[in-house]
C-alpha atoms as a PDB file:
ATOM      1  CA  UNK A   1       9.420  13.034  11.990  1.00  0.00           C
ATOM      2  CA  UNK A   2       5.993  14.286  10.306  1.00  0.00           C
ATOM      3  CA  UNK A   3       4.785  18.029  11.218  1.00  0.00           C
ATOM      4  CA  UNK A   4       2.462  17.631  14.131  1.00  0.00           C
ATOM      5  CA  UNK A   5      -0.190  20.589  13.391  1.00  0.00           C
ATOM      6  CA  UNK A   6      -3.620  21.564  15.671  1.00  0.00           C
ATOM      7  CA  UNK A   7      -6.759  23.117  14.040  1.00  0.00           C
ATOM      8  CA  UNK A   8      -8.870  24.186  16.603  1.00  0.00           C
ATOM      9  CA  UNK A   9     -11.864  24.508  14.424  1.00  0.00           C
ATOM     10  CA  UNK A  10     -12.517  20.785  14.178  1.00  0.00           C
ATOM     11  CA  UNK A  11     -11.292  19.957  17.773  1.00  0.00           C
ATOM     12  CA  UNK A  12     -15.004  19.012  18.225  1.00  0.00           C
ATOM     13  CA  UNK A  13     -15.639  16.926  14.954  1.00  0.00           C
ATOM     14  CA  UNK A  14     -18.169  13.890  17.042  1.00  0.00           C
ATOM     15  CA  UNK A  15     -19.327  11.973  13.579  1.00  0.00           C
ATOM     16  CA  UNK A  16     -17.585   8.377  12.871  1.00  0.00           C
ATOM     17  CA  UNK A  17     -13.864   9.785  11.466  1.00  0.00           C
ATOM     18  CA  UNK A  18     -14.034   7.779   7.958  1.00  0.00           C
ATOM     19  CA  UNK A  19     -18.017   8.473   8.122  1.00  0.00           C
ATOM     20  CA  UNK A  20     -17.090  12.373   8.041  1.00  0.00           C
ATOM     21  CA  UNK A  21     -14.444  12.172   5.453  1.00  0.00           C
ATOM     22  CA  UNK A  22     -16.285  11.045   3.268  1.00  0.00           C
ATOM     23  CA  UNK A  23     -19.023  13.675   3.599  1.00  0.00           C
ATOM     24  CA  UNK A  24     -19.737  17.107   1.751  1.00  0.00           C
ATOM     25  CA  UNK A  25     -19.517  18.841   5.252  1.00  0.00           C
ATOM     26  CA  UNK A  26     -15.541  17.586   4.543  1.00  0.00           C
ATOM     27  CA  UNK A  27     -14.792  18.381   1.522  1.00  0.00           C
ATOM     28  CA  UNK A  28     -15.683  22.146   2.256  1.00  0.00           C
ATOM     29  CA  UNK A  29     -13.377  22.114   5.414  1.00  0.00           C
ATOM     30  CA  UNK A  30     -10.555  19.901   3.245  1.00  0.00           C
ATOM     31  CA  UNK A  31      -8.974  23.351   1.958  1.00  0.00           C
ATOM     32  CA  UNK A  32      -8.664  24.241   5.406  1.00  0.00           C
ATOM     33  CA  UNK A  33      -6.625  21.028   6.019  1.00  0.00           C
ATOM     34  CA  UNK A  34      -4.486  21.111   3.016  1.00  0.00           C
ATOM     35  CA  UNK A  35      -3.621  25.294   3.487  1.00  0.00           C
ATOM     36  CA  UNK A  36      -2.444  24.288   7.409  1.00  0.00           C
ATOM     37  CA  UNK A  37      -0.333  21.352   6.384  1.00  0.00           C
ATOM     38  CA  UNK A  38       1.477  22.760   2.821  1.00  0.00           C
ATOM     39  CA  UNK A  39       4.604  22.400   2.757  1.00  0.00           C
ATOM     40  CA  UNK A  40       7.466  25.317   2.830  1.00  0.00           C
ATOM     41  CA  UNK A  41       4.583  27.681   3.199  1.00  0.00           C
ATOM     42  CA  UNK A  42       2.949  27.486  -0.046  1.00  0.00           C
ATOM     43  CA  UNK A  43       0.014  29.116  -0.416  1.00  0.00           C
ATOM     44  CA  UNK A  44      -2.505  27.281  -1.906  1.00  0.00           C
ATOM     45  CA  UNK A  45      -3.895  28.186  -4.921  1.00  0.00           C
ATOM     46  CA  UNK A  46      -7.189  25.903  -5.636  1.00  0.00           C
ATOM     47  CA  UNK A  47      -8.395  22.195  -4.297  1.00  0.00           C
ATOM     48  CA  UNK A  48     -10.463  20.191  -6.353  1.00  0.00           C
ATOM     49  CA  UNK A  49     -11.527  16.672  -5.031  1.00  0.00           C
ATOM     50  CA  UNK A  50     -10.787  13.650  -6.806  1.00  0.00           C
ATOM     51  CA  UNK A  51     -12.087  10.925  -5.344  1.00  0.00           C
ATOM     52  CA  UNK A  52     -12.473   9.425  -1.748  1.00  0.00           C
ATOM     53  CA  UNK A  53     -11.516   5.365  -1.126  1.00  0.00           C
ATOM     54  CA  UNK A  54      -9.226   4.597   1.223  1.00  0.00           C
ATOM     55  CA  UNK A  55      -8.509   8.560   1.977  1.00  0.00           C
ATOM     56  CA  UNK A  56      -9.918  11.557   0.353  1.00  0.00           C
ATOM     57  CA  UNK A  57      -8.291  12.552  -2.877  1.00  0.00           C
ATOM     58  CA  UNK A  58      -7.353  16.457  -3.758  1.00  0.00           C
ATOM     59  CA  UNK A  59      -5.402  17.783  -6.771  1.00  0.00           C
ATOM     60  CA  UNK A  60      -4.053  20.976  -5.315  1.00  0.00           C
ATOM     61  CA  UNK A  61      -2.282  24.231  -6.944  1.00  0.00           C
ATOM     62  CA  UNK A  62       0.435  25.661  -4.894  1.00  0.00           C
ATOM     63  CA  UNK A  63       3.504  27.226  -5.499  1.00  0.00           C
ATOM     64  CA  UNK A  64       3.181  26.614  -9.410  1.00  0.00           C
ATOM     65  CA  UNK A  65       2.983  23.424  -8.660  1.00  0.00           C
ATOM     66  CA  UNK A  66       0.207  20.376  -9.167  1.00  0.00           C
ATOM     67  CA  UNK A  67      -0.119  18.408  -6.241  1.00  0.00           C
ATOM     68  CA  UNK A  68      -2.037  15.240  -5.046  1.00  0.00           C
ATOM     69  CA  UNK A  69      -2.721  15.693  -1.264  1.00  0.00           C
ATOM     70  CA  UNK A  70      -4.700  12.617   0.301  1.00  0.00           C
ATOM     71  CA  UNK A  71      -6.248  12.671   3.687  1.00  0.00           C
ATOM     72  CA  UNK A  72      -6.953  10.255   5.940  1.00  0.00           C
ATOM     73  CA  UNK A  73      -8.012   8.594   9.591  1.00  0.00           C
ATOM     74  CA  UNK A  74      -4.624   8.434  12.179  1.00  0.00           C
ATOM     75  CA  UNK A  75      -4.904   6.284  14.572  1.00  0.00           C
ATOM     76  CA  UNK A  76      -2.850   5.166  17.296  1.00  0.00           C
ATOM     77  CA  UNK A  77      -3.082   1.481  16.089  1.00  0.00           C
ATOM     78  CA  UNK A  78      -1.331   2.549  12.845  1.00  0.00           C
ATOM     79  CA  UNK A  79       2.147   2.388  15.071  1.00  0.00           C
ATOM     80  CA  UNK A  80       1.105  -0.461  16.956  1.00  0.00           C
ATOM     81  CA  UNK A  81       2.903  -3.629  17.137  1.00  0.00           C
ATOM     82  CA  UNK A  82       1.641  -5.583  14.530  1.00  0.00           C
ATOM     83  CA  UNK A  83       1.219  -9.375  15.578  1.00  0.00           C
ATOM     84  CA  UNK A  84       2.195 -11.957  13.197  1.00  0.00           C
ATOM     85  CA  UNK A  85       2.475 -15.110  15.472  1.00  0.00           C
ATOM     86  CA  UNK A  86       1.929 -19.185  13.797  1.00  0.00           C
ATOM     87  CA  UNK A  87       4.583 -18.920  11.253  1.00  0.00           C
ATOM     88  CA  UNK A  88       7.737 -17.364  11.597  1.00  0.00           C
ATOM     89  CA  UNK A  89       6.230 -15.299  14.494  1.00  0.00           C
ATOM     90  CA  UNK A  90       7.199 -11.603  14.222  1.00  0.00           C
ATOM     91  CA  UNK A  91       6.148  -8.072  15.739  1.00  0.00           C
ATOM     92  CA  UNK A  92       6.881  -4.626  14.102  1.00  0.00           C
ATOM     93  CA  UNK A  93       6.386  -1.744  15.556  1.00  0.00           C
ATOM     94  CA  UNK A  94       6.985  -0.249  11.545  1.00  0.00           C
ATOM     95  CA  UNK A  95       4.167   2.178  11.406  1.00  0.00           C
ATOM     96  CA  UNK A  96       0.935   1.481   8.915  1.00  0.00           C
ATOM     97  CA  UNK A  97      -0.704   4.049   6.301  1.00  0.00           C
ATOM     98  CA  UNK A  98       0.461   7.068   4.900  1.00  0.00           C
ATOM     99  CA  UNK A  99       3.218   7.522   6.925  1.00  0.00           C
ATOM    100  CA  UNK A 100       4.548   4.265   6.019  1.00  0.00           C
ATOM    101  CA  UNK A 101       4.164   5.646   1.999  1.00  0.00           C
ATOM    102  CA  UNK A 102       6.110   8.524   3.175  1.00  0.00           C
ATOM    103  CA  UNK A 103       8.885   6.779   5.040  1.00  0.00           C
ATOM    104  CA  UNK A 104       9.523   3.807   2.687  1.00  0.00           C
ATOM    105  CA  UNK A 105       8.805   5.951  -0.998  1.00  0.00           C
ATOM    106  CA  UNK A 106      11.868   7.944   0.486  1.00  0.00           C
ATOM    107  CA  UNK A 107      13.895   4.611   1.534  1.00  0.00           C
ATOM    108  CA  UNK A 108      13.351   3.177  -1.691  1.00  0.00           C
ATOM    109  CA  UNK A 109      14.136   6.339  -3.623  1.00  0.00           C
ATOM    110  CA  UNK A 110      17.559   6.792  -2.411  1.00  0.00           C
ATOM    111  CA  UNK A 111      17.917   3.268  -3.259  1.00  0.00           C
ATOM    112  CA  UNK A 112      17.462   3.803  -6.808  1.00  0.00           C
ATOM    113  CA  UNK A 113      13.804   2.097  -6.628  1.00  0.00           C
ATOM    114  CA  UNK A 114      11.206   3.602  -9.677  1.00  0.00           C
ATOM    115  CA  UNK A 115       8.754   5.301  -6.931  1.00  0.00           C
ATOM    116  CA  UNK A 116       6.508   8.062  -6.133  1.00  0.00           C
ATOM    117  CA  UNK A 117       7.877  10.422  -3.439  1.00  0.00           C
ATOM    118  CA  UNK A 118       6.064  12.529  -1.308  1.00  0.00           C
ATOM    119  CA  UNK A 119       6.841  15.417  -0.240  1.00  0.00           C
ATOM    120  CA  UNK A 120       5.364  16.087   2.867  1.00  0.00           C
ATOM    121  CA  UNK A 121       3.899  14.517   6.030  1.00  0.00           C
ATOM    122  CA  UNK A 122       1.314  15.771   8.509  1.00  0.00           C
ATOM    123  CA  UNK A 123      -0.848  14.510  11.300  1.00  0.00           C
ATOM    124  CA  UNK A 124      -3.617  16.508  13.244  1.00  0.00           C
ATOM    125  CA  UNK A 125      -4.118  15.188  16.050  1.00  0.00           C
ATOM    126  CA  UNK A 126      -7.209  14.880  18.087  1.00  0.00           C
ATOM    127  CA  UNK A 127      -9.869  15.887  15.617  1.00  0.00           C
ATOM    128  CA  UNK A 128     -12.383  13.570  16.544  1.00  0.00           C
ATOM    129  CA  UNK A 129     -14.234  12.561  19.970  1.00  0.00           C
ATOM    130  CA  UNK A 130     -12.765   9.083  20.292  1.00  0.00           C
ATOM    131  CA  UNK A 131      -9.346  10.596  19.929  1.00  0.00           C
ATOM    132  CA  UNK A 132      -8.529  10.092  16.293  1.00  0.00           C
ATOM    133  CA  UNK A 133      -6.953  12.382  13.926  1.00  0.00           C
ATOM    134  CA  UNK A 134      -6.130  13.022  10.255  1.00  0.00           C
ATOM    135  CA  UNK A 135      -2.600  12.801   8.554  1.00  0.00           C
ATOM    136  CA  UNK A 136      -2.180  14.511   5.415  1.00  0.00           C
ATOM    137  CA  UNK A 137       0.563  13.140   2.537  1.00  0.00           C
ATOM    138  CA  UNK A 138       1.459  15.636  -0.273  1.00  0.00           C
ATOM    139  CA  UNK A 139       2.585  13.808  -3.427  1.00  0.00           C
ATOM    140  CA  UNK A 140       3.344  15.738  -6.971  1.00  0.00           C
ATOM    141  CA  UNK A 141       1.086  15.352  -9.370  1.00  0.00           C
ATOM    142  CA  UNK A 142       1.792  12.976 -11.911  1.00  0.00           C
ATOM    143  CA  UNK A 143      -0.181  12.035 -14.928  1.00  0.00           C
ATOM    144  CA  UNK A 144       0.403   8.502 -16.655  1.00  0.00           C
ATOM    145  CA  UNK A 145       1.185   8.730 -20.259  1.00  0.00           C
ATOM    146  CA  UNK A 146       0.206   5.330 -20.606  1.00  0.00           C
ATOM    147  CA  UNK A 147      -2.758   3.224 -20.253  1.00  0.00           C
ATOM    148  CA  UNK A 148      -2.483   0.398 -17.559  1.00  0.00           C
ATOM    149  CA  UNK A 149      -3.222  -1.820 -20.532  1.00  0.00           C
ATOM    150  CA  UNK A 150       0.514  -0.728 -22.184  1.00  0.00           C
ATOM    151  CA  UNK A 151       2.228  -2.560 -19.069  1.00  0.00           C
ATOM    152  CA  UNK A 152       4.462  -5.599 -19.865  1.00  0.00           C
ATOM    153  CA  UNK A 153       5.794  -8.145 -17.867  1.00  0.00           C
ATOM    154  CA  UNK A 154       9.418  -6.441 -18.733  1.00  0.00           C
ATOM    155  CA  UNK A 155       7.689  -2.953 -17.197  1.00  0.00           C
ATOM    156  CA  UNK A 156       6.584  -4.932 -13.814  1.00  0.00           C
ATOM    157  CA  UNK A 157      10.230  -6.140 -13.475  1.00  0.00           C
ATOM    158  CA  UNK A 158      11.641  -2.532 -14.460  1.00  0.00           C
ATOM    159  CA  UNK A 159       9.453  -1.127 -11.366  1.00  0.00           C
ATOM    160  CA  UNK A 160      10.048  -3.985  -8.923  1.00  0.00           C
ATOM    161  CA  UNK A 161      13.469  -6.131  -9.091  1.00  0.00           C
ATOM    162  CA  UNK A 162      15.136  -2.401  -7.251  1.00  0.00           C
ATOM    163  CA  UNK A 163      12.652  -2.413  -5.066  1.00  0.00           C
ATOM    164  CA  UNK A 164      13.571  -6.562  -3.989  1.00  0.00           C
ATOM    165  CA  UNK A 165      16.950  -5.276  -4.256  1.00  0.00           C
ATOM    166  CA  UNK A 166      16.859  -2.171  -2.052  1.00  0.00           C
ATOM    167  CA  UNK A 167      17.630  -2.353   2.076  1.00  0.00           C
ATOM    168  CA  UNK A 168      14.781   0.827   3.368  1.00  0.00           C
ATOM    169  CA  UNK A 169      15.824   1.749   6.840  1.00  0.00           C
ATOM    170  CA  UNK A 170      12.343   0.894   8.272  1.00  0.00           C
ATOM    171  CA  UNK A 171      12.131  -2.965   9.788  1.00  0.00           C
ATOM    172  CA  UNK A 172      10.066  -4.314   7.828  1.00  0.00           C
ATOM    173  CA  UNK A 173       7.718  -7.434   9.044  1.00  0.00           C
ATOM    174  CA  UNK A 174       7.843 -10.805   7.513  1.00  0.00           C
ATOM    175  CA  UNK A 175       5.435 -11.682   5.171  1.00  0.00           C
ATOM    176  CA  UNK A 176       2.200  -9.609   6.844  1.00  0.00           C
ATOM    177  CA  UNK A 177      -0.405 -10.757   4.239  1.00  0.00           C
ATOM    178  CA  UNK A 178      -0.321 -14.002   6.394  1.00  0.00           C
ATOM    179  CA  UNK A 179      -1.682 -12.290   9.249  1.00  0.00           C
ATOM    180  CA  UNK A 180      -4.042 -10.260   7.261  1.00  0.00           C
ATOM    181  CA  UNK A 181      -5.077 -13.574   6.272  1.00  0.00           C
ATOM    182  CA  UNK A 182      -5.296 -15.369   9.638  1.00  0.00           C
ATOM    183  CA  UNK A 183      -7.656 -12.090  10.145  1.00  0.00           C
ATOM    184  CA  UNK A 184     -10.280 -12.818   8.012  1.00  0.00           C
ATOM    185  CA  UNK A 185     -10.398 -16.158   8.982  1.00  0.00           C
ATOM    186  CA  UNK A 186     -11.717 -15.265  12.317  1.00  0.00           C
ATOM    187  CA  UNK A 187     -15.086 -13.779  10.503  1.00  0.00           C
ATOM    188  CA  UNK A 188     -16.207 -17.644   9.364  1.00  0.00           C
ATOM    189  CA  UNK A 189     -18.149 -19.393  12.035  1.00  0.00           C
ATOM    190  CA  UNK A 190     -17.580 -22.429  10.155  1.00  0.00           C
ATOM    191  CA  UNK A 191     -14.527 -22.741  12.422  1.00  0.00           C
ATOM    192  CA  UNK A 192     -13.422 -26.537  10.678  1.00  0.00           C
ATOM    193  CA  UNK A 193     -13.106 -25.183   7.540  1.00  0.00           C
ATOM    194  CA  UNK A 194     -11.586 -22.214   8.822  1.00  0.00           C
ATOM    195  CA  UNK A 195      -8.874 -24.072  10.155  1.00  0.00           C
ATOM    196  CA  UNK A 196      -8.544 -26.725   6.733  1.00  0.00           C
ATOM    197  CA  UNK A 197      -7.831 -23.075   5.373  1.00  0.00           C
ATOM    198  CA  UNK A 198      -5.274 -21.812   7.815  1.00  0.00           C
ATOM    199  CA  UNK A 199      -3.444 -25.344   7.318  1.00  0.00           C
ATOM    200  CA  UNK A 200      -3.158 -24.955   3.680  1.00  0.00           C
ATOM    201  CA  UNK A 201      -2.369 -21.543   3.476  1.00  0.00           C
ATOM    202  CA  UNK A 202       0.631 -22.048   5.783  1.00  0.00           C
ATOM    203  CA  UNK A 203       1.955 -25.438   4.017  1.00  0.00           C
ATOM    204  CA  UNK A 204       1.944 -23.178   0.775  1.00  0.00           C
ATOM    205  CA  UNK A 205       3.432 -20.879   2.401  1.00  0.00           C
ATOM    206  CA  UNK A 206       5.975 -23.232   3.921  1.00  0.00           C
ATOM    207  CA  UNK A 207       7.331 -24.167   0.727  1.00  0.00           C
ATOM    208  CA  UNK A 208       7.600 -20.616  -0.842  1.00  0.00           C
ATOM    209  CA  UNK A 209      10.117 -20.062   1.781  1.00  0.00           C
ATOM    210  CA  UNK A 210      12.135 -23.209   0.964  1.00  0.00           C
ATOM    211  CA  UNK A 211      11.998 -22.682  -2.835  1.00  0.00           C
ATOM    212  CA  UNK A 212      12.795 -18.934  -2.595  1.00  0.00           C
ATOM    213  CA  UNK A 213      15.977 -17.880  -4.460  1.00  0.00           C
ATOM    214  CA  UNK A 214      15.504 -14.271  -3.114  1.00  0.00           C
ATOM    215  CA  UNK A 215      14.332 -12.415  -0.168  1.00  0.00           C
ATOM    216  CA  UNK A 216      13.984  -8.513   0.225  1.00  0.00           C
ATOM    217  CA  UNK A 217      11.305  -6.018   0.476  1.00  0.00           C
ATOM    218  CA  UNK A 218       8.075  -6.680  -1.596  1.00  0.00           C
ATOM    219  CA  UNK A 219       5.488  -4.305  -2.577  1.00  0.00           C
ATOM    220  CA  UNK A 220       3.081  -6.734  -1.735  1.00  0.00           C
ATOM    221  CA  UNK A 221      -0.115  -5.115  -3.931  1.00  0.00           C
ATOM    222  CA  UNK A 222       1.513  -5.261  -7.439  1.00  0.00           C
ATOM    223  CA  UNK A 223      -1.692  -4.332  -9.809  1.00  0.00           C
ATOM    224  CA  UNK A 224      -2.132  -1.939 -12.268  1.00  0.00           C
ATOM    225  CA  UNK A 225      -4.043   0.549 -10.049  1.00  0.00           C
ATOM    226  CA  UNK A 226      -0.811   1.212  -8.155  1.00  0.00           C
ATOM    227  CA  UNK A 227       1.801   2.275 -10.729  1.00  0.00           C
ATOM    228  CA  UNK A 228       1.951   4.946 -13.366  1.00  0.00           C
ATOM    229  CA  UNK A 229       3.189   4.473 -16.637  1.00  0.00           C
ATOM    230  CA  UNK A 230       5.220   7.674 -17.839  1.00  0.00           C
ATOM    231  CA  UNK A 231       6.429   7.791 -20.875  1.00  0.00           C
ATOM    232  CA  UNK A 232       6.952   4.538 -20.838  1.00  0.00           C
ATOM    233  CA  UNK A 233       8.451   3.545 -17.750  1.00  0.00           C
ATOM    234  CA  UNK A 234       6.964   2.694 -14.610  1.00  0.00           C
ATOM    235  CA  UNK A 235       6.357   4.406 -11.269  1.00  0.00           C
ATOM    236  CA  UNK A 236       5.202   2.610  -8.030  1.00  0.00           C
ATOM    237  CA  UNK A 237       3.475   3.899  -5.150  1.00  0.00           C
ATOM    238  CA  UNK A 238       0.864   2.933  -2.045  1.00  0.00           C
ATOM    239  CA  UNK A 239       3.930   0.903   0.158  1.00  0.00           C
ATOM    240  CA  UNK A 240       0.752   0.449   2.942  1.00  0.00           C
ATOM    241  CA  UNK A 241       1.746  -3.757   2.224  1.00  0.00           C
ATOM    242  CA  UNK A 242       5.538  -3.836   1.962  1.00  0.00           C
ATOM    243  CA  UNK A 243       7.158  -6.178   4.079  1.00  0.00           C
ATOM    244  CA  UNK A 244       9.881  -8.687   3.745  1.00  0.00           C
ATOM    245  CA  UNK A 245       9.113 -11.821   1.858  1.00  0.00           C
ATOM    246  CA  UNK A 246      10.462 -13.962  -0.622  1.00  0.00           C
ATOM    247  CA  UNK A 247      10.540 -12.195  -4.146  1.00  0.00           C
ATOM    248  CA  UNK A 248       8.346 -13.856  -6.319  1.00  0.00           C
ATOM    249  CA  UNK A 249       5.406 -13.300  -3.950  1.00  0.00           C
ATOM    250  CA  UNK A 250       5.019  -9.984  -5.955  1.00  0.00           C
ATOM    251  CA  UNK A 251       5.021 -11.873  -9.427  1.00  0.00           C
ATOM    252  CA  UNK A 252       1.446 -13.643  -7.832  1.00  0.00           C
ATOM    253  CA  UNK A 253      -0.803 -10.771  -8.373  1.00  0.00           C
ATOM    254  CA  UNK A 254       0.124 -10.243 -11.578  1.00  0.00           C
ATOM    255  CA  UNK A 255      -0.670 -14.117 -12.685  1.00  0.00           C
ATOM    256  CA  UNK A 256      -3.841 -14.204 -10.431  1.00  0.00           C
ATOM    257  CA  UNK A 257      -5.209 -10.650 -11.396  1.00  0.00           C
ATOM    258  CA  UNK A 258      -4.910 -11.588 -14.697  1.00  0.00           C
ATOM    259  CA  UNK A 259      -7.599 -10.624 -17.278  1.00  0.00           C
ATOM    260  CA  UNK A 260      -9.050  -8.015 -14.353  1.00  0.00           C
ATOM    261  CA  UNK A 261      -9.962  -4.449 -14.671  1.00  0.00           C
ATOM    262  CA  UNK A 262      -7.054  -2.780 -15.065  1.00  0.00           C
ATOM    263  CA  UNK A 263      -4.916  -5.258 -15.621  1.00  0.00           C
ATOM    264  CA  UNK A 264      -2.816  -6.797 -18.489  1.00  0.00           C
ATOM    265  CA  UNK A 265      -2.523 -10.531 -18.429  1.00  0.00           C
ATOM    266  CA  UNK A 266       0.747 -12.177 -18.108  1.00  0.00           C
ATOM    267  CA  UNK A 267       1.854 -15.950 -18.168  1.00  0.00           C
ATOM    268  CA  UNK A 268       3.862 -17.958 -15.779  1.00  0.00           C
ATOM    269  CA  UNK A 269       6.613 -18.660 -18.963  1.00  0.00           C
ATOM    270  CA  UNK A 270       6.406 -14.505 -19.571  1.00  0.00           C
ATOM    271  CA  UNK A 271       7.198 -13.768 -15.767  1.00  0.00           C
ATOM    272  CA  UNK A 272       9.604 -16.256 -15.184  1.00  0.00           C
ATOM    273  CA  UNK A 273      11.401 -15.203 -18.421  1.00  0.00           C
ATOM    274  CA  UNK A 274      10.980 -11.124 -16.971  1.00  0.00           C
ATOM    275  CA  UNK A 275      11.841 -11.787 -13.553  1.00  0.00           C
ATOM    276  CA  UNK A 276      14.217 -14.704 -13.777  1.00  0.00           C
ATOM    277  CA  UNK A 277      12.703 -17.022 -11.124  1.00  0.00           C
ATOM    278  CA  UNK A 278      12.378 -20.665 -11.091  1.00  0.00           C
ATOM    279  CA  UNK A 279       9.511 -22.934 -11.919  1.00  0.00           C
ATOM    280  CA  UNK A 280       9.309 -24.347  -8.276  1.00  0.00           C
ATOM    281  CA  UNK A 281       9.316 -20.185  -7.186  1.00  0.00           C
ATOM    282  CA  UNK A 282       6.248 -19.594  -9.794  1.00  0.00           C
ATOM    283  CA  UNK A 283       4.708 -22.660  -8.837  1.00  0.00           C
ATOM    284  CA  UNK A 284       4.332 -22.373  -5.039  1.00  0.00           C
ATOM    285  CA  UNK A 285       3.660 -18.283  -4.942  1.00  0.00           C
ATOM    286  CA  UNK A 286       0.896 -18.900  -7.267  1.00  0.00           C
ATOM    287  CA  UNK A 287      -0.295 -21.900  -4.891  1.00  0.00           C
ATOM    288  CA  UNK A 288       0.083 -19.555  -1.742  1.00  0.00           C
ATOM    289  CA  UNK A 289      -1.984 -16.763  -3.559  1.00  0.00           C
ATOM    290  CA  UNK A 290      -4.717 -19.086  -4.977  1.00  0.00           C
ATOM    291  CA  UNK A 291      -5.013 -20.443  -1.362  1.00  0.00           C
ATOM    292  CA  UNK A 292      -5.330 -16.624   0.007  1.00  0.00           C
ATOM    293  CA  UNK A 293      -7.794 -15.760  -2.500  1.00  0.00           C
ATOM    294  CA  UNK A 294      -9.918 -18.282  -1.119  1.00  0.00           C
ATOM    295  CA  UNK A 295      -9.709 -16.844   2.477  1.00  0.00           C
ATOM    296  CA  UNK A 296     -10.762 -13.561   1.452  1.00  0.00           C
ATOM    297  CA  UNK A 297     -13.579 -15.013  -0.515  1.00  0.00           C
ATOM    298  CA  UNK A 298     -14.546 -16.799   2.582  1.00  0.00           C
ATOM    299  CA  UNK A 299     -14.320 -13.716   4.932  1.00  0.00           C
ATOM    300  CA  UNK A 300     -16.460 -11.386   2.964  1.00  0.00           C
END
């Protein structure tokens, strides 16, 4: 179970939560945060901020240690239920964010999976008006020794055939990016082509399931921006997507992506000679994520 901490100094933080983490008036309260929630004790030494996306970003000197300590927005809707009805209709009650990261890094860990673990979980509860908190991950500091360019298709199997092969404790949920999917649908108020979407996305998806030679847990993000490369092997990390799906849906991004920022391109023959899947496997996953690329074109 995470440490459950109070500081009473921002008990009466009233701004939007993300709205205030990502302000100045933050960042000089963030050493606050990260002193209250080290772990073992350690007393911090210096914060410096990184960057702030998805959570705010600190590398942090403590014990003679580097650290990276990222903060974010708890909710109560990040272990909620999460609804996945049309298509193999499931519910988790698996919880979302960075305690998910810290759960499943551990899971995978011990099941010999290449991964970032973190060391230590925190929430604060209450630190905004409308009831929200923040929950604090600490992470050692790790600097890649490669570019994201130096990744192979033989590295992206290296980091993600244990993870496919490893059983975390967590239940996962089948297949959420179809939800996440059937989400942004709801934004178009062109509601016929909405649906024309929602049909082909689940026929694709329909026969990735029949074609798949192996299910287990996929990372379900697989791009260059969330693995390390040290000294010449490769490190995953950000498990925020993981559920269980048919293998090769991981293999997708890395086809699609392509050519990006960040990202080395690889072809079908190269990943299906890495990863050992079929042609009909490489075939439909890249259908399926073609089709969901289209959806979140459409719901921007």
């Amino acid at each position: 179970m995470p440490a459950v901490l109070t500081v009473p100094s921002f008990a009466a933080w009233t701004a939007d939560p993300w709205a205030l983490v990502r302000s100045e008036e933050f960042r000089a309260a963030a050493p606050d945060i990260i002193s209250a929630t080290a772990p073992a004790g350690l007393s911090v030494d210096s914060v410096t901020h990184i960057r702030t996306a998805h959570y705010a970003a600190y590398r942090v000197e403590a014990g003679g240690r580097e650290w990276l300590v990222r903060i974010g927005v708890s909710t109560p809707a990040d272990s909620a239920p999460a609804e996945n009805t049309g298509f193999l209709g499931t519910s988790t009650g698996s919880p979302t964010g960075q305690e998910r990261e810290y759960q499943l890094a551990r899971d995978f860990a011990a099941a010999g999976a290449p991964v970032i673990v973190p060391e230590q979980y925190a929430v604060i509860p209450g630190c905004f008006s409308d009831g929200t908190g923040l929950d604090v991950l600490w992470l050692p500091f790790m600097t890649a020794t490669d570019t994201p360019d130096a990744l192979s298709a033989a590295h992206w199997a290296r980091a993600l055939t244990p993870l496919h092969r490893s059983r975390p404790d967590a239940w996962l949920p089948v297949f959420t990016n179809r939800a996440k999917s059937m989400a942004r649908l709801e934004k178009l108020t062109d509601r016929q082509k909405a649906a024309a979407l929602a049909a082909e996305y689940d026929r694709n998806l329909a026969a990735l399931f029949r074609t798949a030679t192996v299910w287990g847990p996929v990372h379900g993000d697989a791009h260059a921006g969330n693995v390390l490369v040290v000294d010449g092997e490769p490190i995953l990390f950000d498990f925020d997507t993981v559920c269980w799906a048919p293998a090769v849906w991981d293999i997708t991004h890395l086809i699609v992506r392509a050519g990006g920022e960040g990202n080395t391109g690889f072809t079908a023959d190269g990943i299906r000679e890495a990863f050992d899947f079929t042609d009909a496997e490489v075939k439909t996953a890249v259908a399926l994520r073609l089709t969901a690329r289209t959806i979140a074109r459409a719901g921007r």
